[in-house]
C-alpha atoms as a PDB file:
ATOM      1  CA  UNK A   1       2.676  12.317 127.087  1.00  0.00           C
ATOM      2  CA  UNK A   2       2.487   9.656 129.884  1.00  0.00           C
ATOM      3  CA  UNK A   3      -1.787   9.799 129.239  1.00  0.00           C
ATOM      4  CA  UNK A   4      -1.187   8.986 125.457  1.00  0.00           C
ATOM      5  CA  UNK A   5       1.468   5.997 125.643  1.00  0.00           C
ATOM      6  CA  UNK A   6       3.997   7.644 123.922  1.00  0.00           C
ATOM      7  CA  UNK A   7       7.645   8.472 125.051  1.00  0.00           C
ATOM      8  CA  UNK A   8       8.690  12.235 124.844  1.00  0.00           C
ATOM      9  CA  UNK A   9      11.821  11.569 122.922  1.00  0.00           C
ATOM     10  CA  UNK A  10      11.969  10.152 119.207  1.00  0.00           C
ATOM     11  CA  UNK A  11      13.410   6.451 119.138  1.00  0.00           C
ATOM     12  CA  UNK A  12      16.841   6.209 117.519  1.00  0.00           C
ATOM     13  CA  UNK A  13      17.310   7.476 114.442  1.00  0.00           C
ATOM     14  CA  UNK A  14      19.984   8.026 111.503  1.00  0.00           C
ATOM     15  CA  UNK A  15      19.621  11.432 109.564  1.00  0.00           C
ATOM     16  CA  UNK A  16      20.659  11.725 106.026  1.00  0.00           C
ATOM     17  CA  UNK A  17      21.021  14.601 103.731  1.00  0.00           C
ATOM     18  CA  UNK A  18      20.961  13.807  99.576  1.00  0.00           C
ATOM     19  CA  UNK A  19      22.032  15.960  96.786  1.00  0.00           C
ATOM     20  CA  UNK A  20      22.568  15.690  93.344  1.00  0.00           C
ATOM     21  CA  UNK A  21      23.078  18.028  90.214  1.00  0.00           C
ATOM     22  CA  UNK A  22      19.276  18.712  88.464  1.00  0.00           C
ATOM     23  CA  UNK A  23      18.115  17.236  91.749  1.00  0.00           C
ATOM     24  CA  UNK A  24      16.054  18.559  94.562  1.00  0.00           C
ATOM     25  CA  UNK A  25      18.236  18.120  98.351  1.00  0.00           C
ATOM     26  CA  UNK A  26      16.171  15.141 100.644  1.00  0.00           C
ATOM     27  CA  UNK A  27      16.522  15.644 104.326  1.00  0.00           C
ATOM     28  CA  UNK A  28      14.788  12.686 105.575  1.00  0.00           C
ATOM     29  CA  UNK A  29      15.886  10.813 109.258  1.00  0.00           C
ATOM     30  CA  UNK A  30      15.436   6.389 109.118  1.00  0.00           C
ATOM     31  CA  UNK A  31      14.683   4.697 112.208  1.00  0.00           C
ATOM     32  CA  UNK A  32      15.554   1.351 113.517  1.00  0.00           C
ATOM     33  CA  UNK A  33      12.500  -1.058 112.856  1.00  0.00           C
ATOM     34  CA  UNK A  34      13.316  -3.295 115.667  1.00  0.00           C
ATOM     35  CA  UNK A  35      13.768   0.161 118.577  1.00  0.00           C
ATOM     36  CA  UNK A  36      12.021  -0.136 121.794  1.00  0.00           C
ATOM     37  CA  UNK A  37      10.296   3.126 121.317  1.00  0.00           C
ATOM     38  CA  UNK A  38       9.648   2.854 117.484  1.00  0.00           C
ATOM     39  CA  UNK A  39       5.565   2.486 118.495  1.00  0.00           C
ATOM     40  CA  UNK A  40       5.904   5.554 121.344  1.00  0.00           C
ATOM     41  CA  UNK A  41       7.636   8.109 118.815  1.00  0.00           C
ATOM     42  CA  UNK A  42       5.718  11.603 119.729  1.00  0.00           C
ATOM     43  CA  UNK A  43       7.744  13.639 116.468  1.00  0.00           C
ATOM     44  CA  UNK A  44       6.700  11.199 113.075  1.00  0.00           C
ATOM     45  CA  UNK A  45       4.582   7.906 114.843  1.00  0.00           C
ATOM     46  CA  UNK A  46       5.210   4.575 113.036  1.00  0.00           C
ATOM     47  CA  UNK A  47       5.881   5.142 109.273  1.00  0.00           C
ATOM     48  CA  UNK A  48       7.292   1.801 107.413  1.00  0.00           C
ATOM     49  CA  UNK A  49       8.596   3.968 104.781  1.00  0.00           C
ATOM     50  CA  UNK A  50      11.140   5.786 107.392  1.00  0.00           C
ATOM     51  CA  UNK A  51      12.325   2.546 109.293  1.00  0.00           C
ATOM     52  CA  UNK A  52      15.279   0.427 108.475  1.00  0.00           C
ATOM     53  CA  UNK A  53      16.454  -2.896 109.429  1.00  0.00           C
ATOM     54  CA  UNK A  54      19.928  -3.039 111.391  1.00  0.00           C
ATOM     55  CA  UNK A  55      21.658  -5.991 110.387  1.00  0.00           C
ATOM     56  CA  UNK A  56      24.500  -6.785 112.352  1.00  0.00           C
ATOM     57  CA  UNK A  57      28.234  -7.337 110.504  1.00  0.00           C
ATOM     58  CA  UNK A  58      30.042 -10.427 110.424  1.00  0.00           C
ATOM     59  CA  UNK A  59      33.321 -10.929 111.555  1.00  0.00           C
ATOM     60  CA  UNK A  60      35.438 -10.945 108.289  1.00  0.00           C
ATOM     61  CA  UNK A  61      33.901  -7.398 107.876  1.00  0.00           C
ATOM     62  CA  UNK A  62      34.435  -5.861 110.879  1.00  0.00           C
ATOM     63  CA  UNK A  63      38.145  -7.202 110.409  1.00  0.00           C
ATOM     64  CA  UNK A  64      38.453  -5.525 107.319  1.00  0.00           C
ATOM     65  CA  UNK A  65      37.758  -2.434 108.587  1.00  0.00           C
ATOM     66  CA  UNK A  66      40.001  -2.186 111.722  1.00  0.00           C
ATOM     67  CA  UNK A  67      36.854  -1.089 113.715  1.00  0.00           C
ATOM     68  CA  UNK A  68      36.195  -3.215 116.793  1.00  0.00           C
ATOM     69  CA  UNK A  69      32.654  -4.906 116.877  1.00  0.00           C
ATOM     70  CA  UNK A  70      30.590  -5.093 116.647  1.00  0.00           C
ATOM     71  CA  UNK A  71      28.344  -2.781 114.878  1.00  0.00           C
ATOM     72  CA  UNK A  72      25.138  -2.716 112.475  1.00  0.00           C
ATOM     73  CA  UNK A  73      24.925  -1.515 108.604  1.00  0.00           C
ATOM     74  CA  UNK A  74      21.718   0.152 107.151  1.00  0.00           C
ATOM     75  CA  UNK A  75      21.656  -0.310 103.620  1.00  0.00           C
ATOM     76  CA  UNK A  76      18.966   2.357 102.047  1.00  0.00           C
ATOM     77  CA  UNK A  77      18.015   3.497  99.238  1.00  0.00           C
ATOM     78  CA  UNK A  78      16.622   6.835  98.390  1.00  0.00           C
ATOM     79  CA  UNK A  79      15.358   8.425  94.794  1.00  0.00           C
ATOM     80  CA  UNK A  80      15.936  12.350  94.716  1.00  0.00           C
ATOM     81  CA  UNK A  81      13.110  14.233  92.714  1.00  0.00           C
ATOM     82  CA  UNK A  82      14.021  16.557  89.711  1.00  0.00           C
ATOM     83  CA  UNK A  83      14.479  20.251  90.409  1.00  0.00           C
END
Protein backbone atom coordinates (compact mmCIF):
# COMPACT_ATOMS: atom_id res chain seq x y z
CA UNK A 1 0.00 0.00 0.00
CA UNK A 2 2.74 2.48 1.14
CA UNK A 3 4.37 1.95 -2.83
CA UNK A 4 0.92 3.01 -4.33
CA UNK A 5 0.00 6.23 -2.15
CA UNK A 6 -2.93 4.94 -0.79
CA UNK A 7 -3.92 4.42 2.95
CA UNK A 8 -5.00 0.80 3.95
CA UNK A 9 -8.18 1.87 5.58
CA UNK A 10 -11.29 3.48 3.69
CA UNK A 11 -11.73 7.31 4.67
CA UNK A 12 -14.85 7.97 6.74
CA UNK A 13 -17.84 6.92 5.61
CA UNK A 14 -21.77 6.79 6.39
CA UNK A 15 -23.56 3.47 5.27
CA UNK A 16 -27.14 3.47 4.33
CA UNK A 17 -29.56 0.77 3.61
CA UNK A 18 -32.99 1.77 1.35
CA UNK A 19 -36.13 -0.12 0.94
CA UNK A 20 -39.31 0.38 -0.41
CA UNK A 21 -42.47 -1.73 -1.47
CA UNK A 22 -42.07 -2.70 -5.58
CA UNK A 23 -38.53 -1.52 -4.95
CA UNK A 24 -35.20 -3.18 -5.16
CA UNK A 25 -33.05 -2.73 -1.36
CA UNK A 26 -29.75 -0.09 -2.10
CA UNK A 27 -26.84 -0.75 0.15
CA UNK A 28 -24.60 1.96 -0.85
CA UNK A 29 -21.84 3.73 1.89
CA UNK A 30 -21.31 8.09 1.18
CA UNK A 31 -18.12 9.54 2.05
CA UNK A 32 -17.13 12.88 3.28
CA UNK A 33 -15.90 15.01 0.19
CA UNK A 34 -13.70 17.16 2.22
CA UNK A 35 -11.79 13.62 4.32
CA UNK A 36 -8.12 13.58 4.49
CA UNK A 37 -7.95 10.19 2.96
CA UNK A 38 -10.86 10.59 0.39
CA UNK A 39 -7.86 10.50 -2.58
CA UNK A 40 -5.91 7.34 -0.63
CA UNK A 41 -9.20 5.10 -0.32
CA UNK A 42 -7.77 1.39 -1.28
CA UNK A 43 -11.78 -0.26 -1.13
CA UNK A 44 -13.90 2.24 -3.93
CA UNK A 45 -10.99 5.21 -5.00
CA UNK A 46 -12.54 8.67 -5.60
CA UNK A 47 -16.14 8.37 -6.95
CA UNK A 48 -18.13 11.93 -6.91
CA UNK A 49 -21.26 10.04 -7.05
CA UNK A 50 -20.51 8.35 -3.41
CA UNK A 51 -19.19 11.59 -1.60
CA UNK A 52 -21.20 14.03 0.36
CA UNK A 53 -20.67 17.40 1.67
CA UNK A 54 -20.77 17.79 5.64
CA UNK A 55 -22.23 20.95 6.42
CA UNK A 56 -21.94 21.92 9.82
CA UNK A 57 -25.39 22.93 12.01
CA UNK A 58 -26.09 26.19 13.33
CA UNK A 59 -26.76 26.95 16.68
CA UNK A 60 -30.63 27.35 16.78
CA UNK A 61 -30.53 23.69 15.46
CA UNK A 62 -28.39 22.06 17.57
CA UNK A 63 -30.57 23.79 20.41
CA UNK A 64 -33.53 22.31 19.16
CA UNK A 65 -32.39 19.11 19.41
CA UNK A 66 -30.89 18.92 22.97
CA UNK A 67 -27.68 17.41 21.38
CA UNK A 68 -24.51 19.30 22.30
CA UNK A 69 -22.46 20.62 19.23
CA UNK A 70 -21.58 20.62 17.34
CA UNK A 71 -22.15 18.19 14.64
CA UNK A 72 -22.56 17.93 10.66
CA UNK A 73 -25.86 16.92 8.54
CA UNK A 74 -25.61 15.02 5.15
CA UNK A 75 -28.55 15.65 3.23
CA UNK A 76 -28.76 12.82 0.27
CA UNK A 77 -30.78 11.74 -1.93
CA UNK A 78 -31.10 8.32 -3.37
CA UNK A 79 -33.67 6.81 -6.22
CA UNK A 80 -34.41 2.97 -5.54
CA UNK A 81 -34.85 0.92 -8.88
CA UNK A 82 -38.10 -1.14 -9.53
CA UNK A 83 -38.09 -4.81 -8.57
Amino acid sequence: MGVSGRYPDPAAHLRYIGEARGSEILTIHVMGAHGPDIHADTVVGVQESLMAKFDPEGRDKIAATGMDGPYPEVVQDFILARA
